[in-house]
N, C-alpha and C. Protein backbone atom coordinates (compact mmCIF):
# COMPACT_ATOMS: atom_id res chain seq x y z
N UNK A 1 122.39 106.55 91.72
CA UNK A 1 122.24 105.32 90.97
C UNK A 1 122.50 105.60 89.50
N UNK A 2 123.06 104.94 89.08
CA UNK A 2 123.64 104.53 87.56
C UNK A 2 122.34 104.00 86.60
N UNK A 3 121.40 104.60 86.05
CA UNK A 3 120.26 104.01 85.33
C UNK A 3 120.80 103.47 83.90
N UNK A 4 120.44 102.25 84.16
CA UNK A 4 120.91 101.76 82.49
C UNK A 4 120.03 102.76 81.39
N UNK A 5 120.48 102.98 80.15
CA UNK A 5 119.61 103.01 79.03
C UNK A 5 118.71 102.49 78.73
N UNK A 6 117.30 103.19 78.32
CA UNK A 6 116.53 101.74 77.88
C UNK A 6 115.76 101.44 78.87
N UNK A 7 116.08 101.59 80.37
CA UNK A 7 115.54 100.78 81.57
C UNK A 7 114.18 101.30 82.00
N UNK A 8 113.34 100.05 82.12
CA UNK A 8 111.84 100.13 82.31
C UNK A 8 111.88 100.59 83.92
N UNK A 9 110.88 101.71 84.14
CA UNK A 9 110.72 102.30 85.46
C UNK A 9 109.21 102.14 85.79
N UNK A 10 108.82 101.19 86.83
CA UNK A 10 107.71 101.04 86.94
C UNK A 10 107.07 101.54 88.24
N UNK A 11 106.63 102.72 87.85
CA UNK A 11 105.79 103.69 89.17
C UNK A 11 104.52 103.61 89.71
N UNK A 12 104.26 102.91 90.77
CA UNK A 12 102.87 102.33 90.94
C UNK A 12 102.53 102.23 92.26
N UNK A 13 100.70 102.40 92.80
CA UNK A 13 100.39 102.48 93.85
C UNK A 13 99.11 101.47 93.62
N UNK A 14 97.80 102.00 94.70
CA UNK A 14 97.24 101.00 94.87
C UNK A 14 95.90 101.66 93.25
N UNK A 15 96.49 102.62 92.83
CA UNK A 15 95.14 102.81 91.80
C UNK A 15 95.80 103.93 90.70
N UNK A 16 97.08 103.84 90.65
CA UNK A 16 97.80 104.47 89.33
C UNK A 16 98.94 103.22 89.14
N UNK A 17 99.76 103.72 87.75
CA UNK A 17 100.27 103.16 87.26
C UNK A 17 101.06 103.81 86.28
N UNK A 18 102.43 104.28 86.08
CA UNK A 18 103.30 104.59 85.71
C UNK A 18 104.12 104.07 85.03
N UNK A 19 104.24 104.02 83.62
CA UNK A 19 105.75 103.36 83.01
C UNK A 19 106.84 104.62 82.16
N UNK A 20 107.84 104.60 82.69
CA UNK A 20 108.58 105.68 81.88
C UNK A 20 109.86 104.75 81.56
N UNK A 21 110.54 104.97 80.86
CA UNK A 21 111.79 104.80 80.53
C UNK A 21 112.91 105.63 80.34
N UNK A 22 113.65 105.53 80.67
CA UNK A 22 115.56 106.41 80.85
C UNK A 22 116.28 106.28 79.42
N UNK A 23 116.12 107.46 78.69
CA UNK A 23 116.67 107.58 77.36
C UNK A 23 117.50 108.26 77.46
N UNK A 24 118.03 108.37 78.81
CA UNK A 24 119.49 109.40 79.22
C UNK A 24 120.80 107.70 79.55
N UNK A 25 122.00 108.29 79.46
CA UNK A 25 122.53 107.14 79.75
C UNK A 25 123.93 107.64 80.67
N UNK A 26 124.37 106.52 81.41
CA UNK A 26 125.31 106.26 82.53
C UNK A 26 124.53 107.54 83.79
N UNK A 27 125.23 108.25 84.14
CA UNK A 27 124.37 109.10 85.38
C UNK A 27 123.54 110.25 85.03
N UNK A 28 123.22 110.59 83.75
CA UNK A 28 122.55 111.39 83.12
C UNK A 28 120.86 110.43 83.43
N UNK A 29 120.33 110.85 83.89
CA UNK A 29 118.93 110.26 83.90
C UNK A 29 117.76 111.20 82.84
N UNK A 30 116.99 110.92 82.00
CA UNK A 30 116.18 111.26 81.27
C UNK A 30 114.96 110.69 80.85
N UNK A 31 113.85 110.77 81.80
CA UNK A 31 112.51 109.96 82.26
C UNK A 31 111.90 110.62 80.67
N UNK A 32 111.08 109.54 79.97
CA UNK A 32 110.19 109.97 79.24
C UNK A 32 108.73 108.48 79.13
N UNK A 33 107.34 109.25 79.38
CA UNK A 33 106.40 108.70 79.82
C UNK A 33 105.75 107.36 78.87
N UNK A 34 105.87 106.12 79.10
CA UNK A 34 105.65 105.32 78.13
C UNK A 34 104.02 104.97 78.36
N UNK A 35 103.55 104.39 79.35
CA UNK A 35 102.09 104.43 79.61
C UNK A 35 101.80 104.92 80.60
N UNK A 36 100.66 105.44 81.21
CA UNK A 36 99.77 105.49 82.24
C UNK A 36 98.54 105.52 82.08
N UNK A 37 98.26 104.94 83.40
CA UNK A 37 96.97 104.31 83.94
C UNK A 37 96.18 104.29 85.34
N UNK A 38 95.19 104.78 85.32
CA UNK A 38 94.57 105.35 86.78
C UNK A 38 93.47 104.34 86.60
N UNK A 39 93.09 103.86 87.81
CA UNK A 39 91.87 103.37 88.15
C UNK A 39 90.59 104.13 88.71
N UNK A 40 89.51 104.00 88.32
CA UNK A 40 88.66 104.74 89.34
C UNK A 40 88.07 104.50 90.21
N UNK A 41 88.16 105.35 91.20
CA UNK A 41 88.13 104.79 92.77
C UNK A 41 86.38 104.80 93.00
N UNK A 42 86.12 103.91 93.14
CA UNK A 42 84.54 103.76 93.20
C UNK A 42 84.28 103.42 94.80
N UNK A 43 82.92 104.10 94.68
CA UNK A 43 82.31 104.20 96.26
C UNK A 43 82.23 102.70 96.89
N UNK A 44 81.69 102.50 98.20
CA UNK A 44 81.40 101.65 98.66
C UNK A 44 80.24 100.70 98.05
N UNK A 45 79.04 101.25 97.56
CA UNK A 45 77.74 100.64 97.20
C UNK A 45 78.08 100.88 96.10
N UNK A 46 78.93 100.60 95.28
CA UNK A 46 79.20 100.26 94.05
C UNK A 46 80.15 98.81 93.80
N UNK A 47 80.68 98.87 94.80
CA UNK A 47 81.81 97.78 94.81
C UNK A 47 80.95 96.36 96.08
N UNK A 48 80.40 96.42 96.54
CA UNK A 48 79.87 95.63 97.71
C UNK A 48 78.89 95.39 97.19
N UNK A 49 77.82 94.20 96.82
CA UNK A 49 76.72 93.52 96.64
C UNK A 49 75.53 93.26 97.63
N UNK A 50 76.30 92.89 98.98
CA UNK A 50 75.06 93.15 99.87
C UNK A 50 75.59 93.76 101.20
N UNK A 51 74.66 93.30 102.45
CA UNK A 51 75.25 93.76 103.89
C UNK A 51 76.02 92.53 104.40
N UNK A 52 77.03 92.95 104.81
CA UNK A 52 77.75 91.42 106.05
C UNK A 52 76.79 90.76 106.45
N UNK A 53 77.52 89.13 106.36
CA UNK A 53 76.66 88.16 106.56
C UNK A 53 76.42 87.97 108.39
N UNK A 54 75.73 87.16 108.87
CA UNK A 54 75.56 87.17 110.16
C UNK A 54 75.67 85.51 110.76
N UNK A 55 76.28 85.67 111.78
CA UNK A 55 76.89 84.24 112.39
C UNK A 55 76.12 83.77 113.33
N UNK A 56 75.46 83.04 113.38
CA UNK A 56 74.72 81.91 114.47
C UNK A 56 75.74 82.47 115.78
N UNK A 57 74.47 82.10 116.96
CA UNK A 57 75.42 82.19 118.16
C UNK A 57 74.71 80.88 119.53
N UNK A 58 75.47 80.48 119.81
CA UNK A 58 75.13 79.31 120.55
C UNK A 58 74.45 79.86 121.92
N UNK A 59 75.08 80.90 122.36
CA UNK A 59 74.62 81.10 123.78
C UNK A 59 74.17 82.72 123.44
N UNK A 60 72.84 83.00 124.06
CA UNK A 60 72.65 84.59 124.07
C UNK A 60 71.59 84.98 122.84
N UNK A 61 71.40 86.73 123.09
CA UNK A 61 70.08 86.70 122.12
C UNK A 61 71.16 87.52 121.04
N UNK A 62 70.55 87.69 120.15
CA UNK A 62 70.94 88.35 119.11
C UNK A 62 72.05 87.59 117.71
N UNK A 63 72.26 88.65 117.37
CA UNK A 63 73.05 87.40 115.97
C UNK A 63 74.03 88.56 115.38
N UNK A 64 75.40 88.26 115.91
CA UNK A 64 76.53 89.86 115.32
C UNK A 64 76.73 89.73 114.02
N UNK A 65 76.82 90.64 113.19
CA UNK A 65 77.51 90.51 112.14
C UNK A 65 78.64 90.27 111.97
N UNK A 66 79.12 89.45 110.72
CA UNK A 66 80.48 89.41 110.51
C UNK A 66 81.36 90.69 110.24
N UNK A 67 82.89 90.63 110.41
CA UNK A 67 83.62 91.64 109.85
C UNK A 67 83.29 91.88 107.81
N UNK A 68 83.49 93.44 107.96
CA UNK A 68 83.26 93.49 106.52
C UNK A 68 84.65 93.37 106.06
N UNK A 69 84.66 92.89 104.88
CA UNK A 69 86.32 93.47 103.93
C UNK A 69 86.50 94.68 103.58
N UNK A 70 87.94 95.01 103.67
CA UNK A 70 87.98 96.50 102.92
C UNK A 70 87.71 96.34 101.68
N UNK A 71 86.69 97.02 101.19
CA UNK A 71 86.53 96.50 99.58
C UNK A 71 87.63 97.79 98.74
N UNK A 72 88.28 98.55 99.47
CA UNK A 72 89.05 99.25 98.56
C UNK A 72 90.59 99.02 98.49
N UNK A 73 91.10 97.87 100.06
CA UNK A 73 91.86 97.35 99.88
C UNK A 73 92.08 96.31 98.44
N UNK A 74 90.46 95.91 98.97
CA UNK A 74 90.83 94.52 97.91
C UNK A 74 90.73 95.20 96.04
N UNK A 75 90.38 95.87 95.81
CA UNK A 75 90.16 97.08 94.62
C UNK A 75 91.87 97.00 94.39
N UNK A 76 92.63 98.29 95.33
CA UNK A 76 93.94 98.10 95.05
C UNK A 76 94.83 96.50 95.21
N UNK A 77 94.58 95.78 96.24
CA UNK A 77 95.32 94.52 95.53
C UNK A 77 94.89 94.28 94.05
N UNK A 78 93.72 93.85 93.67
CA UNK A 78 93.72 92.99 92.47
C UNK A 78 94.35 94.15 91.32
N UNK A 79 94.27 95.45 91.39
CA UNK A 79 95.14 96.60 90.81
C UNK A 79 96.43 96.11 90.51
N UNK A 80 96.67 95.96 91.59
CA UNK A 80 98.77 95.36 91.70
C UNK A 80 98.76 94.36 90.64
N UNK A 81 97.98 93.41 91.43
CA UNK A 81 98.47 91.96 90.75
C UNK A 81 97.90 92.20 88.93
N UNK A 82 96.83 93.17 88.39
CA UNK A 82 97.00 93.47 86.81
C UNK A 82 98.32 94.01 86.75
N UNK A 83 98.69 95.30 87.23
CA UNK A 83 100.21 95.61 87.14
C UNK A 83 100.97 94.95 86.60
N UNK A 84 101.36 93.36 87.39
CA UNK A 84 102.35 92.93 87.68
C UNK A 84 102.42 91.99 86.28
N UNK A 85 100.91 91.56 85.73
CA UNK A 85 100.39 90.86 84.52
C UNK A 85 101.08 91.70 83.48
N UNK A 86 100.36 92.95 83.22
CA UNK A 86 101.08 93.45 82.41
C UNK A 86 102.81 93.70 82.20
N UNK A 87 103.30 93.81 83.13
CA UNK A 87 105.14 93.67 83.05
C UNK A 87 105.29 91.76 82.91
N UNK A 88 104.73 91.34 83.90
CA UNK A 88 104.97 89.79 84.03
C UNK A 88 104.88 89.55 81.46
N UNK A 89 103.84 90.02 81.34
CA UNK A 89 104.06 89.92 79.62
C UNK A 89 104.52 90.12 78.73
N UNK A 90 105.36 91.29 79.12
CA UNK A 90 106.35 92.35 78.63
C UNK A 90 107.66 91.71 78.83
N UNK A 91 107.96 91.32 80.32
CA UNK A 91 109.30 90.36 80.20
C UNK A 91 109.10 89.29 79.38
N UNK A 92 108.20 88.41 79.78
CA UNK A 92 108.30 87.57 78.96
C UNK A 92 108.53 88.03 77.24
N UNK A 93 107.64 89.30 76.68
CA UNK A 93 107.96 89.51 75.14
C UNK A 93 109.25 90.12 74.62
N UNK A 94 109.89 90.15 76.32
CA UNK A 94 111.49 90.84 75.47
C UNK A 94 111.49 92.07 75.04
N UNK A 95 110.58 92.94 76.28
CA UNK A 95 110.19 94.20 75.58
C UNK A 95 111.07 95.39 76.55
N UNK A 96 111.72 94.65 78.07
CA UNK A 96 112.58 95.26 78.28
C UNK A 96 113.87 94.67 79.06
N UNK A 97 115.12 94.62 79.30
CA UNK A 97 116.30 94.01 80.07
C UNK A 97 116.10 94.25 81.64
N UNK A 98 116.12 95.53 81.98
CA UNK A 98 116.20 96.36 83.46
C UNK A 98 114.95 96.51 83.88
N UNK A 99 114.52 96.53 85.10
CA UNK A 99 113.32 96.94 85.59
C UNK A 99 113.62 97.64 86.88
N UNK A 100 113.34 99.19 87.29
CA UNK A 100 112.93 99.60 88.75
C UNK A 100 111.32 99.56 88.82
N UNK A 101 111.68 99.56 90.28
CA UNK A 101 110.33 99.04 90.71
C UNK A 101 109.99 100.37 91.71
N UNK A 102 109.09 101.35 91.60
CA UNK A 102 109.04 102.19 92.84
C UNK A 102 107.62 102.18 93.23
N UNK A 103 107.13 101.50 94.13
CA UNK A 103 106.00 101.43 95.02
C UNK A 103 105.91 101.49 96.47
N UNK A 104 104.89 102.11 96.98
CA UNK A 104 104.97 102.03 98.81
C UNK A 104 104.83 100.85 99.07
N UNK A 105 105.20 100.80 100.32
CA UNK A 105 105.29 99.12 101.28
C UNK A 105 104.05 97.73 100.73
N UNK A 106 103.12 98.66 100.87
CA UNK A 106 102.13 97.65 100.87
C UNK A 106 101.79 96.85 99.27
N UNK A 107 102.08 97.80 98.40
CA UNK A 107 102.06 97.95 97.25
C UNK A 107 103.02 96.69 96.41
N UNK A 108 104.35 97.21 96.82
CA UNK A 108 105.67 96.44 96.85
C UNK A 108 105.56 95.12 96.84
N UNK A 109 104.56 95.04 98.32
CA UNK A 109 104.67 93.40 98.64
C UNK A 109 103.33 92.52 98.01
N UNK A 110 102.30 93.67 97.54
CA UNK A 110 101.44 92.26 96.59
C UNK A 110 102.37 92.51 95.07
N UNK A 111 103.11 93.28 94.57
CA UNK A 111 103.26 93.39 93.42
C UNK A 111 104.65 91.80 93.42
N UNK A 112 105.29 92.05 94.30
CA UNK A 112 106.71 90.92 94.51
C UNK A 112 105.66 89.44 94.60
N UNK A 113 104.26 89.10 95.09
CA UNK A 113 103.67 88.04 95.36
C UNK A 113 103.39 87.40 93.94
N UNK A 114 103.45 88.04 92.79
CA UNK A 114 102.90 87.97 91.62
C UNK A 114 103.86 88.38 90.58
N UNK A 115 104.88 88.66 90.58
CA UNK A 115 106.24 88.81 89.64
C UNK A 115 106.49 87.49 89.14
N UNK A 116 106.96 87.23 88.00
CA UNK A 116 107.40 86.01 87.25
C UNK A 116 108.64 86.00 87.23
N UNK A 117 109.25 85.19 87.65
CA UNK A 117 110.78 84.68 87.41
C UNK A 117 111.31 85.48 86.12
N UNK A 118 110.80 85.77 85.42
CA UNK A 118 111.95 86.62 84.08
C UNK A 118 112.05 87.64 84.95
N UNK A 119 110.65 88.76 85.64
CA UNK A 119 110.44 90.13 85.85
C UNK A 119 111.84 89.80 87.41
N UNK A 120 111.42 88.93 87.86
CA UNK A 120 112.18 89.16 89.02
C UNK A 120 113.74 88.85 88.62
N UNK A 121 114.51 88.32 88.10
CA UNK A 121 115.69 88.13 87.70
C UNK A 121 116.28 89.87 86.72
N UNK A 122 115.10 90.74 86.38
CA UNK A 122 115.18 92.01 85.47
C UNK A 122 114.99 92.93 86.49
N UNK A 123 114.65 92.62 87.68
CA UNK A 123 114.85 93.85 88.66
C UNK A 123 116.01 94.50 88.91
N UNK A 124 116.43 95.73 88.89
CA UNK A 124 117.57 96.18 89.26
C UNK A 124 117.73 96.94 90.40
N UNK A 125 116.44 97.47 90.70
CA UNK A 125 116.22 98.51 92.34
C UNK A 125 114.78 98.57 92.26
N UNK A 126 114.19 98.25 93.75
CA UNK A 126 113.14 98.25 94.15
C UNK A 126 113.13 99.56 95.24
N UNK A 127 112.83 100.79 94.87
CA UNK A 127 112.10 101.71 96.35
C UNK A 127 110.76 101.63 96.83
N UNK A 128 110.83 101.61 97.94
CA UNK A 128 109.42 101.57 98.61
C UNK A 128 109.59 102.85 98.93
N UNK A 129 108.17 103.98 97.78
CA UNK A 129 108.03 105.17 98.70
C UNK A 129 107.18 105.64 97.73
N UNK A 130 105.79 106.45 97.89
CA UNK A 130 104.80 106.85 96.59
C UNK A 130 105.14 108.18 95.97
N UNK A 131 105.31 107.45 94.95
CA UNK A 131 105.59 108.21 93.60
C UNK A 131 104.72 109.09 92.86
N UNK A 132 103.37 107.97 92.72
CA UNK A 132 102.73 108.24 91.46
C UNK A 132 102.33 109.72 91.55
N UNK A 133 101.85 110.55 92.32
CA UNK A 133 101.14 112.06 92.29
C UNK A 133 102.85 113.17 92.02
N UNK A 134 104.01 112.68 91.60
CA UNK A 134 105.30 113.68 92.17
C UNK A 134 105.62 113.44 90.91
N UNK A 135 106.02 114.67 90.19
CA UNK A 135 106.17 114.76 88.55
C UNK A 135 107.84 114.35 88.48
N UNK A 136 107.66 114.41 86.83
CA UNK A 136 108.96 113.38 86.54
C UNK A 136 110.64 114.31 87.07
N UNK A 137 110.87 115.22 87.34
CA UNK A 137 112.14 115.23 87.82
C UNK A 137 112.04 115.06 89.47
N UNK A 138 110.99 115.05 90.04
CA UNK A 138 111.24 114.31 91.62
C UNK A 138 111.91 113.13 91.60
N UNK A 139 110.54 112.32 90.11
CA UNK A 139 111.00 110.97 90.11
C UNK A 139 112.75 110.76 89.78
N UNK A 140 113.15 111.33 88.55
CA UNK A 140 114.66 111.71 88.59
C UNK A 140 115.40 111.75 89.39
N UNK A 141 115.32 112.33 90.40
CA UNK A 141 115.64 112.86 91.63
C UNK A 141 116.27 112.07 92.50
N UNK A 142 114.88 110.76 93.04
CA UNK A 142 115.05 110.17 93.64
C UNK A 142 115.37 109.13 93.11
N UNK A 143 115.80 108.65 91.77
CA UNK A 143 116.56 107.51 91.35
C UNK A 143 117.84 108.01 91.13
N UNK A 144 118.52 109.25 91.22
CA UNK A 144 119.39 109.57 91.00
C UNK A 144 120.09 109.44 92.41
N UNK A 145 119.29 109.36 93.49
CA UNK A 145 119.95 109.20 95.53
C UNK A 145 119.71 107.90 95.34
N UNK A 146 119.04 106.89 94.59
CA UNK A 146 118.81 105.90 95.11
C UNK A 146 120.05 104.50 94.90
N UNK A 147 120.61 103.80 96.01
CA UNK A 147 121.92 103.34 95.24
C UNK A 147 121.56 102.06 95.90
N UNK A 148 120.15 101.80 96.88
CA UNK A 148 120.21 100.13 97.28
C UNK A 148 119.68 99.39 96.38
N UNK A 149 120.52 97.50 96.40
CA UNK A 149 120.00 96.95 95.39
C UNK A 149 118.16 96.50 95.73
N UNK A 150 117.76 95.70 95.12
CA UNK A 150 116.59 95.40 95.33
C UNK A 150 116.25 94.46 96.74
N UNK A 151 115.55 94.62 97.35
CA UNK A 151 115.08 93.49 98.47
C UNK A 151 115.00 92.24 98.09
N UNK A 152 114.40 92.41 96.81
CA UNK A 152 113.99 90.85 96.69
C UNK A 152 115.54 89.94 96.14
N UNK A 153 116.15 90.41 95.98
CA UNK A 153 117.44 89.81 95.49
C UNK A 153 117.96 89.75 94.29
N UNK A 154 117.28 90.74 93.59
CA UNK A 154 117.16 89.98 91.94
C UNK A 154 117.89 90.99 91.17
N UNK A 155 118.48 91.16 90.45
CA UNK A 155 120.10 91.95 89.90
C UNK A 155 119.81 91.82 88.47
């Protein structure tokens, strides 16, 4: 892949957060680290308020509890969707043209639920595959093999 100059690289999972930019230009790639950001992964009885609630039952003795939520799913979604706030502000301030996007599957698809029409029209390649723990010439690496356009359509 051909990395523009300049181009915002946004490396992200369900509890880091990566921004570097490519100050190398045409197939010369040259990652240098603009922010990062880790979340901290907090226990269960820190994040949960009480026990699952319990459902009436018409026939029979007893009373099941409801399903619990993953509360660390829901931790990394609302993660994404700040992510996506912070770039979603940045396009809008004209702070960059190009955007890659490299997140795993799950990641990918709350971050695309919550992209703003500027960020999504500034996408240039979306990989689905985790990044954030693999230091910057992996990341190099693999934007340098990477040549599909984005899923979501956006050029």
């Amino acid at each position: 892949m051909i990395l523009p100059h300049n181009c915002l690289i946004l490396v992200t999972d369900g509890r880091k957060m990566l921004m570097l930019r490519n100050k190398g230009s045409g197939d010369r790639i040259e990652l240098q680290t603009e922010r990062h950001e880790m979340r901290e992964d907090r226990k269960d009885r820190e994040i949960k308020t009480d026990a699952p609630g319990l459902t009436g039952q018409s026939a029979g003795f007893g009373r099941p509890a409801m399903e619990e939520p993953d509360y660390h799913q829901l931790d990394e979604e609302r993660w994404a969707a700040e992510t996506t706030n912070i770039i979603n502000m940045r396009a809008l301030a004209h702070e960059f043209e190009q955007l890659v996007v490299i997140a795993p599957p799950k990641t990918m698809g709350e971050l695309r639920s919550h992209w703003h029409k500027e960020v999504e029209q500034r996408i240039v390649s979306e990989i689905t595959k985790e990044m954030t723990d693999r230091p910057l010439p992996e990341i190099e690496a693999l934007l340098r093999g990477a040549s599909a356009p984005p899923a979501g359509g956006g050029e």
